[in-house]
N, C-alpha and C. Protein backbone atom coordinates (compact mmCIF):
# COMPACT_ATOMS: atom_id res chain seq x y z
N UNK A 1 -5.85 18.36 103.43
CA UNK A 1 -6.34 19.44 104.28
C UNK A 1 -5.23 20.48 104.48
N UNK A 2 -5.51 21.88 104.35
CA UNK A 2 -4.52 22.69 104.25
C UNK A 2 -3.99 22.48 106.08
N UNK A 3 -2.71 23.18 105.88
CA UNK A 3 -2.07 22.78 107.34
C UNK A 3 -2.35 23.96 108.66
N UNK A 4 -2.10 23.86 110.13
CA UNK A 4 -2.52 24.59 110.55
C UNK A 4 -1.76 25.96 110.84
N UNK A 5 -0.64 26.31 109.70
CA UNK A 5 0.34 27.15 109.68
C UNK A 5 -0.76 27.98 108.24
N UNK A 6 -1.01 27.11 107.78
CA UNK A 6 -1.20 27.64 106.57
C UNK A 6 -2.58 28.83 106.57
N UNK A 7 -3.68 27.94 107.53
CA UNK A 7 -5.05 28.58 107.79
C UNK A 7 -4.56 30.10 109.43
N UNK A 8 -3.51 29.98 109.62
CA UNK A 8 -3.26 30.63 110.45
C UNK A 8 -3.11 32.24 109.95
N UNK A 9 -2.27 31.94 108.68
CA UNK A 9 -1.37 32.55 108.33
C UNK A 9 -2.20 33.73 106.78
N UNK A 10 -3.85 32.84 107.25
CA UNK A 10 -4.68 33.61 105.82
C UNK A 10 -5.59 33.97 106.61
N UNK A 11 -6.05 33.57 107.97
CA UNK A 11 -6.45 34.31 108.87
C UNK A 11 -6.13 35.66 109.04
N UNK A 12 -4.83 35.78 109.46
CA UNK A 12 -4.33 36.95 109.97
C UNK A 12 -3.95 37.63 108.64
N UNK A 13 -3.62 37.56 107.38
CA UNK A 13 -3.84 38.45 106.34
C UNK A 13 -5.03 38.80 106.12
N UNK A 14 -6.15 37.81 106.11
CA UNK A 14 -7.52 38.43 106.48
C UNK A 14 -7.77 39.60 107.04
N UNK A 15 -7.42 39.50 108.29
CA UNK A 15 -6.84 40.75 109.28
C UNK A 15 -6.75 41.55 109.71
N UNK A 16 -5.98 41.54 108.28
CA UNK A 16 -4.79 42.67 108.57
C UNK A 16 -5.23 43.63 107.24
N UNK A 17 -6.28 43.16 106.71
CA UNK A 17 -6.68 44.08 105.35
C UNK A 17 -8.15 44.76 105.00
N UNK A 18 -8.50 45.02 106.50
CA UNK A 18 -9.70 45.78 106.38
C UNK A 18 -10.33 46.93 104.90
N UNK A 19 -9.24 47.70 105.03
CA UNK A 19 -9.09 48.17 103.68
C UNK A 19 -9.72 47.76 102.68
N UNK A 20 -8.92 46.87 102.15
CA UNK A 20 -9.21 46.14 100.82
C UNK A 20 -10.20 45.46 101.27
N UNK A 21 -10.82 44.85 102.13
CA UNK A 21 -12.32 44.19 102.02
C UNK A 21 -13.11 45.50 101.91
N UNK A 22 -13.32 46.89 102.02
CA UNK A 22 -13.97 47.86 101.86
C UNK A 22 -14.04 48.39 100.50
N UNK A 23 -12.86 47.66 99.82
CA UNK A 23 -12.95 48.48 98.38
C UNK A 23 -14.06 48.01 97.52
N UNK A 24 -14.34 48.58 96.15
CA UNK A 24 -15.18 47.82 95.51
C UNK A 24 -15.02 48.60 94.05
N UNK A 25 -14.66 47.72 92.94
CA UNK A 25 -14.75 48.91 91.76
C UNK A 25 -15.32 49.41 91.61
N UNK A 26 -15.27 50.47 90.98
CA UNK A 26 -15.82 51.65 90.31
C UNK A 26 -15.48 51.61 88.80
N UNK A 27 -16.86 52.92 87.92
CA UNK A 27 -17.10 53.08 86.80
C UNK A 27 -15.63 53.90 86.70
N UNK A 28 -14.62 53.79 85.49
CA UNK A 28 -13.91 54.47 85.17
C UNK A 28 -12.47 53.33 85.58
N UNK A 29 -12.22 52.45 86.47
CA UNK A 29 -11.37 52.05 87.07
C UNK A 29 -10.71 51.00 85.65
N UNK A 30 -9.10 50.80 85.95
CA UNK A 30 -8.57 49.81 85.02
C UNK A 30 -7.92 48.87 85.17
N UNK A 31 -8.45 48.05 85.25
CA UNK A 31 -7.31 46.25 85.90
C UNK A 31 -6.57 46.14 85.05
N UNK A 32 -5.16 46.04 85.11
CA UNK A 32 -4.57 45.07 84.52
C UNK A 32 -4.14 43.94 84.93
N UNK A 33 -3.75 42.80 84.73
CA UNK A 33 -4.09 41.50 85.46
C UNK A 33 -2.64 41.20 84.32
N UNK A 34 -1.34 40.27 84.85
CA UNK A 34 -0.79 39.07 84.11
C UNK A 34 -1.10 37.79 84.49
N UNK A 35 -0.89 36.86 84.16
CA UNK A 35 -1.63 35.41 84.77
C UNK A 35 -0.81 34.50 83.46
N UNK A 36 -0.99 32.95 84.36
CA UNK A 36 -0.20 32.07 84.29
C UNK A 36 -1.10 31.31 83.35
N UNK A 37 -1.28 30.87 82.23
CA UNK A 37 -2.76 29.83 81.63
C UNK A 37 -2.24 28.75 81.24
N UNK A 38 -3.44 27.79 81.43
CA UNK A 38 -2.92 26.46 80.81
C UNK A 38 -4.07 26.52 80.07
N UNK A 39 -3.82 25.83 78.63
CA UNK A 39 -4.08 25.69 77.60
C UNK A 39 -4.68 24.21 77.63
N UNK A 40 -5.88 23.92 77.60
CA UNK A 40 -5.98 22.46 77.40
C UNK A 40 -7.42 21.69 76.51
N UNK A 41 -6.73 21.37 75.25
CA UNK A 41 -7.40 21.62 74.33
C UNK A 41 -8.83 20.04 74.33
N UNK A 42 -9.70 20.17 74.20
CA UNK A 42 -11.19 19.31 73.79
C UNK A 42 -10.45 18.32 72.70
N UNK A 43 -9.83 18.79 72.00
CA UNK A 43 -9.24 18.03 70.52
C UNK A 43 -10.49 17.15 69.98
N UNK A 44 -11.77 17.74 70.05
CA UNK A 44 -12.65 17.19 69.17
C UNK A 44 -12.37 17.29 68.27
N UNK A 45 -12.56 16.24 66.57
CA UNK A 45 -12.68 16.38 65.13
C UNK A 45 -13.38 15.91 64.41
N UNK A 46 -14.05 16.81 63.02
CA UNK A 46 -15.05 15.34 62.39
C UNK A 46 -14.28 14.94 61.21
N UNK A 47 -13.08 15.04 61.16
CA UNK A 47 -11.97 14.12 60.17
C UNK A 47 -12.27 12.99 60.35
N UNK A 48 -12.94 12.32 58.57
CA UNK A 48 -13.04 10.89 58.93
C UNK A 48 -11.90 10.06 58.53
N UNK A 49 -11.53 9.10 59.49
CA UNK A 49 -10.71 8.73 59.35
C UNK A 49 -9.13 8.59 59.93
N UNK A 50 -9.23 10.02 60.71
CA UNK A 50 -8.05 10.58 61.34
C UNK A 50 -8.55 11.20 62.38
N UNK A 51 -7.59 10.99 63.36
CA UNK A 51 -7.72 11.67 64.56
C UNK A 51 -7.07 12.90 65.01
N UNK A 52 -7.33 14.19 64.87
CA UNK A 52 -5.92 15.06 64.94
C UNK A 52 -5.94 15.56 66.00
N UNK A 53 -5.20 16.36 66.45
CA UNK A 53 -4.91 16.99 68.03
C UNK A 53 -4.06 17.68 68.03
N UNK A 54 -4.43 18.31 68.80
CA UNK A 54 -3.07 19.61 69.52
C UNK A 54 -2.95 19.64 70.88
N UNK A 55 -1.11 19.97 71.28
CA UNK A 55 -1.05 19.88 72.48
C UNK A 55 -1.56 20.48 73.27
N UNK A 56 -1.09 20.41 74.65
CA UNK A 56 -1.37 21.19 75.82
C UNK A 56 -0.58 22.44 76.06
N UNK A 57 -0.70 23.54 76.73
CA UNK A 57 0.26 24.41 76.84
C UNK A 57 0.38 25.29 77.90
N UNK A 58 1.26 25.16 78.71
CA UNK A 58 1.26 26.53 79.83
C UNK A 58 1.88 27.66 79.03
N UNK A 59 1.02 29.32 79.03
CA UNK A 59 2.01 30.46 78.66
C UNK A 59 1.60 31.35 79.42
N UNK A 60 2.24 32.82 79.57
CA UNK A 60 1.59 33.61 79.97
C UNK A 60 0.66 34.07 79.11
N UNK A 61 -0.47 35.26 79.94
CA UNK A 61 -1.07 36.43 78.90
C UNK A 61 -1.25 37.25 79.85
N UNK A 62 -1.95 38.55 79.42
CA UNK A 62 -2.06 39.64 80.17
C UNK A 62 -3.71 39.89 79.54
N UNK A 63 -4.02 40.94 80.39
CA UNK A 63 -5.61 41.03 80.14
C UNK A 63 -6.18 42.76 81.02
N UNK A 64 -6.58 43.12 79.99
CA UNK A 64 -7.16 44.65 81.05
C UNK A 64 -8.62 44.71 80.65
N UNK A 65 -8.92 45.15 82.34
CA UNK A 65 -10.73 45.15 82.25
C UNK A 65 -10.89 46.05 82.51
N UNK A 66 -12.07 47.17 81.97
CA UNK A 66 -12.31 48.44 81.89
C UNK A 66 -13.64 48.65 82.57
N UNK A 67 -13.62 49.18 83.54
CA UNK A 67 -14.72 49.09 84.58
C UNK A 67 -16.13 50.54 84.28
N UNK A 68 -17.23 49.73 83.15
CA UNK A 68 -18.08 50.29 82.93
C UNK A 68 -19.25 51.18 84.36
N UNK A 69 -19.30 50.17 85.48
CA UNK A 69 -20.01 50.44 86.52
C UNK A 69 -18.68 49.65 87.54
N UNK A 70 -19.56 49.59 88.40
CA UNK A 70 -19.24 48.64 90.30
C UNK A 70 -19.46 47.31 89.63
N UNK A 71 -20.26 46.98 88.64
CA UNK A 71 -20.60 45.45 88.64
C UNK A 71 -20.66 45.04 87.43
N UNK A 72 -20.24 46.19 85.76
CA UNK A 72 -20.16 45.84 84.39
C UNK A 72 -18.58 46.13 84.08
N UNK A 73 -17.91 45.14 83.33
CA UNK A 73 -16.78 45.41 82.59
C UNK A 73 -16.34 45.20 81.67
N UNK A 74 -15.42 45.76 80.52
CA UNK A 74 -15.33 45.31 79.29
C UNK A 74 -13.63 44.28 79.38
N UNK A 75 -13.29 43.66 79.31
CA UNK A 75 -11.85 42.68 79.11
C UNK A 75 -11.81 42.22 77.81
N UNK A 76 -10.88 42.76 77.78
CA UNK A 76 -9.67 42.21 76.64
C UNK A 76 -8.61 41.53 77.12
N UNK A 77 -8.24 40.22 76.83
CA UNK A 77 -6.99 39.02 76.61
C UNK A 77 -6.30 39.26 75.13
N UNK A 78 -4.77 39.68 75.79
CA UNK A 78 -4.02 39.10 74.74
C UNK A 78 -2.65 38.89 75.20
N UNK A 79 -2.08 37.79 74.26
CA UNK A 79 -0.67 36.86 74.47
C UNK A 79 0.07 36.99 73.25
N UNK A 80 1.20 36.38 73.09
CA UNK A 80 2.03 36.17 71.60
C UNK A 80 1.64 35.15 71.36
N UNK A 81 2.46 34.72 69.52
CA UNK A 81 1.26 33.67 69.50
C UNK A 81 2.15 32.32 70.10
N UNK A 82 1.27 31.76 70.41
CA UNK A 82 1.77 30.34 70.68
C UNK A 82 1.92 28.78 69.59
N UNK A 83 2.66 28.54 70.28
CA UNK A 83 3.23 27.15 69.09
C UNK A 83 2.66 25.92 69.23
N UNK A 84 2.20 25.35 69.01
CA UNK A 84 1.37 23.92 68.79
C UNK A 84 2.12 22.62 68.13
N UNK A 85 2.08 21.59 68.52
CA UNK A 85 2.33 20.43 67.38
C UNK A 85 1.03 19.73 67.51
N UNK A 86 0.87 19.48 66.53
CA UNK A 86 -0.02 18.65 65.58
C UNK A 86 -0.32 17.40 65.47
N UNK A 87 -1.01 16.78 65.72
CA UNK A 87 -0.59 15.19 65.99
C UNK A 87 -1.71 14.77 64.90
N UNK A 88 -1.29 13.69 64.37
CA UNK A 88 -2.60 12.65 63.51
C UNK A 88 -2.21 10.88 63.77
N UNK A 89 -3.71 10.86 64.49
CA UNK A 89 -3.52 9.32 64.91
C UNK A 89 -2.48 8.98 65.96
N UNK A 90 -2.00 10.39 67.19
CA UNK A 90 -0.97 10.05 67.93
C UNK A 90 0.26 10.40 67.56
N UNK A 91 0.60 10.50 66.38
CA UNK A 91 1.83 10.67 66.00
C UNK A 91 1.74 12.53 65.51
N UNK A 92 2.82 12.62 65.65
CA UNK A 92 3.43 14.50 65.11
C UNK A 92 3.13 14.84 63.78
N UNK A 93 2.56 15.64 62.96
CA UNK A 93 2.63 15.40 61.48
C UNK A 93 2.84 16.77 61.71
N UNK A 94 2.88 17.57 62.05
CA UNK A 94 3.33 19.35 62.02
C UNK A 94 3.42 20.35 63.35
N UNK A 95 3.42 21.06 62.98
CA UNK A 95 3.31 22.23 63.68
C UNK A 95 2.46 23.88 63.16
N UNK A 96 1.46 24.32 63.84
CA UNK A 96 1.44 25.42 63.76
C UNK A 96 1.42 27.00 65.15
N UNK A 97 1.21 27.81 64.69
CA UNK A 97 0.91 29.09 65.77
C UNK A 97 -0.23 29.67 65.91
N UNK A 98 -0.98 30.08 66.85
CA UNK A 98 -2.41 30.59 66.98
C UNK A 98 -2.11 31.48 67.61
N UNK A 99 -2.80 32.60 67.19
CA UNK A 99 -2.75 34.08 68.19
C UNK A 99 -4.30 33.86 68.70
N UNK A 100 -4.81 34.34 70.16
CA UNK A 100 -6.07 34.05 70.05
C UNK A 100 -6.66 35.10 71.27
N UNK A 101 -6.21 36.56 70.44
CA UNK A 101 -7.17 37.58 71.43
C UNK A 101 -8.72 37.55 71.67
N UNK A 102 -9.63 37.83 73.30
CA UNK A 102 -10.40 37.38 73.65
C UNK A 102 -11.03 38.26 74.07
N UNK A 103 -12.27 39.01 73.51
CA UNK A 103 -12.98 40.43 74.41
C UNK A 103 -14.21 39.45 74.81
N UNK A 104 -14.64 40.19 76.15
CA UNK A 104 -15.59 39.72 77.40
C UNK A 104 -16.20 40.79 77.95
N UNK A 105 -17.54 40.66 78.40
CA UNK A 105 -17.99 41.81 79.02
C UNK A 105 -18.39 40.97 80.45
N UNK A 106 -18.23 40.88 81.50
CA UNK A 106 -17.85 40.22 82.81
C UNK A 106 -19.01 41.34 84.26
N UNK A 107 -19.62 40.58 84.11
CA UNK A 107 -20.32 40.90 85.71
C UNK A 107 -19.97 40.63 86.84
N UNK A 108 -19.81 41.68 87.79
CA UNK A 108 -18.87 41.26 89.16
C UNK A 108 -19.33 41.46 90.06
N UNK A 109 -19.46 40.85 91.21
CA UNK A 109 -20.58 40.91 92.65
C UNK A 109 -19.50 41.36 93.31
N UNK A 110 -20.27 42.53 94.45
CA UNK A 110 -19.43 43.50 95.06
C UNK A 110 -20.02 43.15 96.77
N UNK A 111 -20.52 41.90 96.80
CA UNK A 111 -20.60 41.71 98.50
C UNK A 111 -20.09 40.73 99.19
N UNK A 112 -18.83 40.44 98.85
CA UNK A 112 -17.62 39.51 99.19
C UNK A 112 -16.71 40.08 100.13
N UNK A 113 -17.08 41.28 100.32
CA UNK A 113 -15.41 42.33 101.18
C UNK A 113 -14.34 42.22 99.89
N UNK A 114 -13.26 41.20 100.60
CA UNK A 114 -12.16 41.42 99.33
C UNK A 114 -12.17 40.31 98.39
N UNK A 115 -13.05 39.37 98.20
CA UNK A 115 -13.56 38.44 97.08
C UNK A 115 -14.34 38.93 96.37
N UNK A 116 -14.02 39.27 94.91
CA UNK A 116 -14.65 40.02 93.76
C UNK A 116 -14.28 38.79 92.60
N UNK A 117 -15.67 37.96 92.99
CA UNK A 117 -15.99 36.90 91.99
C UNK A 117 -17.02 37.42 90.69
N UNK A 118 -16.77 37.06 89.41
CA UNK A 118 -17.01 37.21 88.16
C UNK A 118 -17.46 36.49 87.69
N UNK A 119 -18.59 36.85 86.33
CA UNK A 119 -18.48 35.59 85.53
C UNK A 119 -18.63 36.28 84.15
N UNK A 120 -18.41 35.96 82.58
CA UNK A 120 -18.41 36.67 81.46
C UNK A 120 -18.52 35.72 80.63
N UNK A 121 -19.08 36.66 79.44
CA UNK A 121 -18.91 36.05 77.85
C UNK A 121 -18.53 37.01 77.09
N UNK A 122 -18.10 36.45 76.09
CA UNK A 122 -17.84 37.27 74.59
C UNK A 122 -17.01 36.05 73.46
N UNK A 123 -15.89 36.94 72.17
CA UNK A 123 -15.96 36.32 71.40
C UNK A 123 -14.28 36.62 71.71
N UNK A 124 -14.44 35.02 71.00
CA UNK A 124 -12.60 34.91 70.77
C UNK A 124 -12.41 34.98 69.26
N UNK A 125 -11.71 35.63 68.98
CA UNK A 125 -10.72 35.29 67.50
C UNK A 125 -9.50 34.72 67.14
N UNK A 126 -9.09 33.65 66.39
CA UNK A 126 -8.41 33.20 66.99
C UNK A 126 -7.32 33.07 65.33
N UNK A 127 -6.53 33.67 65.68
CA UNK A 127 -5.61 33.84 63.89
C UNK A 127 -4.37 32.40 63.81
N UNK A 128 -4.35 31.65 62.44
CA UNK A 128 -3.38 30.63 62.98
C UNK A 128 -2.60 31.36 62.16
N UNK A 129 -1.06 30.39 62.16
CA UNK A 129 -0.17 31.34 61.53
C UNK A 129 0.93 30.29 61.34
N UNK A 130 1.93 30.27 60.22
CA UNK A 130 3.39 29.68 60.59
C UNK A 130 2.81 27.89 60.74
N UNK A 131 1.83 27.74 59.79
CA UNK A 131 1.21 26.52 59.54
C UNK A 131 2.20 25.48 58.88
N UNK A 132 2.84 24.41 59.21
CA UNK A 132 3.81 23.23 58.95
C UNK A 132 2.92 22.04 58.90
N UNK A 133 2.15 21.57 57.50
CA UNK A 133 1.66 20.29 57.42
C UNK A 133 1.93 19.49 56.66
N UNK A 134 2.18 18.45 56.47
CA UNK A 134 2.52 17.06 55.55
C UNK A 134 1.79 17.97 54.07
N UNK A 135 2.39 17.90 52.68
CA UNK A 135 2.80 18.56 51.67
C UNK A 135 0.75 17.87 50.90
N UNK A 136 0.43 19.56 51.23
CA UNK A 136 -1.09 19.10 50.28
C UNK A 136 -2.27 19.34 51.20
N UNK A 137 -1.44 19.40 52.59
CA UNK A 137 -2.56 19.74 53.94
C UNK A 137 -2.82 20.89 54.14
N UNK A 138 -3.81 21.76 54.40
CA UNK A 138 -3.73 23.42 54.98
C UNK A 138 -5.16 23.79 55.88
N UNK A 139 -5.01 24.49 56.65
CA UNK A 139 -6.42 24.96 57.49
C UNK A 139 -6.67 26.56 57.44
N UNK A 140 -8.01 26.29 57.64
CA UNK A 140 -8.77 28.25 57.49
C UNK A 140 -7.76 28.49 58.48
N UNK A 141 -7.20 29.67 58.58
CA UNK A 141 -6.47 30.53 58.94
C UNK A 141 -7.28 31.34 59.95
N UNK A 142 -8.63 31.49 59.86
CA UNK A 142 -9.21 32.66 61.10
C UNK A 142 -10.06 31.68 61.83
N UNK A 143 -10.47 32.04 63.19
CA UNK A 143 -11.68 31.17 63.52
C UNK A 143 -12.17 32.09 64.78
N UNK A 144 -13.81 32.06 64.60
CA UNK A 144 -14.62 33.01 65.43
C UNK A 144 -15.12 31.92 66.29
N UNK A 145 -15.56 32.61 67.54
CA UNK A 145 -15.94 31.77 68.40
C UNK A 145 -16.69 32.18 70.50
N UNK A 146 -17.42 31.66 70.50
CA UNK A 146 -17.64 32.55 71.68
C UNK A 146 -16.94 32.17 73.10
N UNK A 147 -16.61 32.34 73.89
CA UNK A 147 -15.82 32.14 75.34
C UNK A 147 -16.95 32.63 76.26
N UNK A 148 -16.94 31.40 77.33
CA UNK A 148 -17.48 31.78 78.70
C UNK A 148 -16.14 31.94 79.47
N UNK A 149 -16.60 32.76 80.42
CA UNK A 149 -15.41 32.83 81.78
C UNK A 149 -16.32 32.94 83.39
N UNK A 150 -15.51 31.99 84.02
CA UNK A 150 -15.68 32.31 85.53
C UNK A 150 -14.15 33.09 86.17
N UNK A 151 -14.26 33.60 87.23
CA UNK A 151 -13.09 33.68 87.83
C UNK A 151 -13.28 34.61 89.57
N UNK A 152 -12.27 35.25 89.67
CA UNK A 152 -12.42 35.61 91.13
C UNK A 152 -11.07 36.60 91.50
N UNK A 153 -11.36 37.49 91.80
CA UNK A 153 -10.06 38.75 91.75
C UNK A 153 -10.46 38.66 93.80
N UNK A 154 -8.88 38.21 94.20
CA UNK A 154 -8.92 38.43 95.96
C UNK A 154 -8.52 40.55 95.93
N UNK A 155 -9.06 41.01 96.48
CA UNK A 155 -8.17 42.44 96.76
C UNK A 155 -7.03 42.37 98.24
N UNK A 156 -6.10 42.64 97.34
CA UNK A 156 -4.96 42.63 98.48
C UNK A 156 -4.66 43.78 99.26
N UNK A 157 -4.87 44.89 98.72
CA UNK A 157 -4.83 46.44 98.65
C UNK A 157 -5.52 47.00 98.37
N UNK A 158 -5.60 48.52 97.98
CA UNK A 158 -6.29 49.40 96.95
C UNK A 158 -5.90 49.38 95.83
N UNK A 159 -4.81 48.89 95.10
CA UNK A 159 -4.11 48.84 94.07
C UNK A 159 -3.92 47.04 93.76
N UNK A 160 -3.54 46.16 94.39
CA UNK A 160 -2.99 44.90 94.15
C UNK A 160 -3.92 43.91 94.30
N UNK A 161 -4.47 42.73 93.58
CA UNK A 161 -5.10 41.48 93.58
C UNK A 161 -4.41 40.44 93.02
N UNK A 162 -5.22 39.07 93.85
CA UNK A 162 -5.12 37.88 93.49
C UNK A 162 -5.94 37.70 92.22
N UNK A 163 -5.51 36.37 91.26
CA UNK A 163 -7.02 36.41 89.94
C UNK A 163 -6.68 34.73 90.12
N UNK A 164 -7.74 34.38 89.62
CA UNK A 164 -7.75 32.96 89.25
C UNK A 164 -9.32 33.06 87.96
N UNK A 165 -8.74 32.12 87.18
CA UNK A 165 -9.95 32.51 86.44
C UNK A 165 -10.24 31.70 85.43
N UNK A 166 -10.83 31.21 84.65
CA UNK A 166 -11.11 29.81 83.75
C UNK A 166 -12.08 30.00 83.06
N UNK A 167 -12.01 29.37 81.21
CA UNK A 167 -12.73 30.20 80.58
C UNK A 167 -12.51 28.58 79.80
N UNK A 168 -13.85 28.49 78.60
CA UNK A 168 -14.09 27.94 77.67
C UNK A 168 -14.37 28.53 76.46
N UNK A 169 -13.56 28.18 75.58
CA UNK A 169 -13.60 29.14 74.41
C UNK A 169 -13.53 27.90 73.38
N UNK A 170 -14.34 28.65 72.11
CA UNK A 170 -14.21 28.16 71.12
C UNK A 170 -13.70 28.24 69.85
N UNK A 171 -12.95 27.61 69.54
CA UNK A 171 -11.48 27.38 68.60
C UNK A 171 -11.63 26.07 67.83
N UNK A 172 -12.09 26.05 66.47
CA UNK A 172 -12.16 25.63 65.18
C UNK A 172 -11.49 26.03 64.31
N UNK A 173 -11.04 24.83 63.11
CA UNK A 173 -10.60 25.46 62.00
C UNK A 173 -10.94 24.07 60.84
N UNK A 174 -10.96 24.35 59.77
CA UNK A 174 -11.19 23.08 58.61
C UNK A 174 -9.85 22.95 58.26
N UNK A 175 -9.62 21.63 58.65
CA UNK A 175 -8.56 20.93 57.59
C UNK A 175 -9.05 20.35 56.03
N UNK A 176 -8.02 20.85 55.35
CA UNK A 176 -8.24 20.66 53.79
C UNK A 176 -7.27 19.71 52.82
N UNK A 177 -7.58 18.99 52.17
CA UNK A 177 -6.56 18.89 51.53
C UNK A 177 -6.48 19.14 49.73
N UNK A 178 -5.63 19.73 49.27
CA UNK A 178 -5.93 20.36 47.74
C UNK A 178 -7.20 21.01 47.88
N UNK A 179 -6.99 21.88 48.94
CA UNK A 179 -8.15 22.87 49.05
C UNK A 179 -9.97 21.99 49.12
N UNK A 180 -9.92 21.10 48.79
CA UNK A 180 -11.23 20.01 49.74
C UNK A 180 -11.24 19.90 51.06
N UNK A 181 -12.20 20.02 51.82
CA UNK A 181 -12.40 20.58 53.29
C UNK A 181 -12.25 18.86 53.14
N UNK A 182 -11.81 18.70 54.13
CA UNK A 182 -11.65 16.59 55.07
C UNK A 182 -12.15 16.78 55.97
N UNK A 183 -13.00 17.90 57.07
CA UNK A 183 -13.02 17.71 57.91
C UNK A 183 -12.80 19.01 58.69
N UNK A 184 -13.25 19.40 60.25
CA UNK A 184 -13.23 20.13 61.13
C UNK A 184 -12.63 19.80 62.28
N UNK A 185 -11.35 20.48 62.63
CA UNK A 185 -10.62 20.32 63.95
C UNK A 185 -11.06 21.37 64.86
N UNK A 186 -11.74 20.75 66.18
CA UNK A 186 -12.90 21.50 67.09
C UNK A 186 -11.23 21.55 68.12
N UNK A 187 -10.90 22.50 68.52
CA UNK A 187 -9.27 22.78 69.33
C UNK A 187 -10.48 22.84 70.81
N UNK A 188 -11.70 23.55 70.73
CA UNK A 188 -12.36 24.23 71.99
C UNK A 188 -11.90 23.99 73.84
N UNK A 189 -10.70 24.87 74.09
CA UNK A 189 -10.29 24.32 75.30
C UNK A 189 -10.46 25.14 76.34
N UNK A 190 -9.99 24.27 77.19
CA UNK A 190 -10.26 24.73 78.99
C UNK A 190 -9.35 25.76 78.87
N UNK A 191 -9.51 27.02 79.47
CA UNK A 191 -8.17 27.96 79.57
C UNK A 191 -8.26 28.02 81.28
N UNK A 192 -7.15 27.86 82.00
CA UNK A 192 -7.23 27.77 83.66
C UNK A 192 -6.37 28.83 83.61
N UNK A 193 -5.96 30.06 84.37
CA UNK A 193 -5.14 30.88 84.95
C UNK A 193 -5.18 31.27 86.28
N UNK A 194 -3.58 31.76 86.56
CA UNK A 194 -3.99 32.35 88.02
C UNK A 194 -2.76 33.75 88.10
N UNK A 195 -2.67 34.49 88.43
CA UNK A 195 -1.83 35.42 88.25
C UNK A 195 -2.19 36.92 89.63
N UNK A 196 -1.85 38.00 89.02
CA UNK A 196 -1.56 39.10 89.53
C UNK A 196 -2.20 40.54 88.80
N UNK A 197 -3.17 41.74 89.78
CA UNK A 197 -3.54 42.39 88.92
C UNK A 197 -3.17 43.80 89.61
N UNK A 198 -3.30 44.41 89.18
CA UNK A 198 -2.86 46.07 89.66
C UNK A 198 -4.16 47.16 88.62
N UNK A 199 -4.39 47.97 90.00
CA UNK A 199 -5.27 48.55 89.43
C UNK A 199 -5.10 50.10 89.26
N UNK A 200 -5.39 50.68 87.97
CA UNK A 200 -4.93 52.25 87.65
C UNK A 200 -6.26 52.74 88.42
């Protein structure tokens, strides 16, 4: 149970921000948002025989949403790419990198005061790269895929928000070997973030 310093203390920022519970986007407006994500992958596969997987990962990314109306927006996600190891049967057999920019078109309810909760879809693309596998192994290199998102922007200001936000996306690729497909590594993971947004 949060403590009674703690509920005191979001009370009175409550408050103290009449303001920002009055705001509400507008058509033309531009979030930019950085945020904290954890990466946490399904590691489904239909490799028979083998089990493969990829780790977990906290990184940053950044993300700007382009405010079509009060309640339509277009978002774009993007990060550098990130590094992976590879596991088969538990054990390490490589390493590769995935870049995996994410456009969303996100509907946002505007009768919260300063809670501007969301929810979206669109498509992820997801490029691997800097692929390290046991000598004879290789995977498709691109993979399309669609992403849901929930999330929730607090307004702190006229300019400054809270984000928290969590998305399921889908991230595939075929493992091959001597160019014979073995199989499909389903990556499809939880993405959790929470970060900071500023608005132009």
């Amino acid at each position: 149970m949060p403590s009674k310093k703690v509920l005191l203390a979001l009370t009175l920022a409550a408050a103290a921000m009449p303001a920002a519970q009055a705001q509400s986007f507008k058509a033309g407006d531009l979030l930019a948002r950085a945020r904290l994500v954890n990466l946490d992958p399904a590691n489904k596969d239909t490799v028979p025989g083998l089990a493969v997987t990829v780790n977990s990962k906290v990184f940053p990314e950044v993300d700007f949403s382009y405010f079509l109306s009060p309640n339509l927006a277009a978002e774009l996600i993007l990060t550098y790419p990130q590094k992976h190891n590879v596991y088969g049967d538990g054990a390490k057999i490589g390493t590769l990198k995935h870049l995996p920019p994410t456009l969303s078109l996100q509907y946002h309810l505007t009768d919260f005061g300063a809670f501007k909760p969301y929810v979206g879809a669109g498509l992820n693309y997801t490029h691997f790269m800097s692929v390290d596998l046991p000598a004879g192994l290789s995977i498709d290199k691109n993979s399309f895929g669609l992403s849901l998102q929930a999330g929730l922007d607090y307004l702190i200001d006229k300019t400054w928000s809270v984000n928290v936000d969590v998305k399921k996306v889908q991230i595939a690729t075929d493992l091959k070997s001597a160019g014979s497909k073995l199989g499909t590594i389903k990556v499809d993971p939880v993405v959790f973030g929470i970060g900071l947004g500023y608005k132009f």
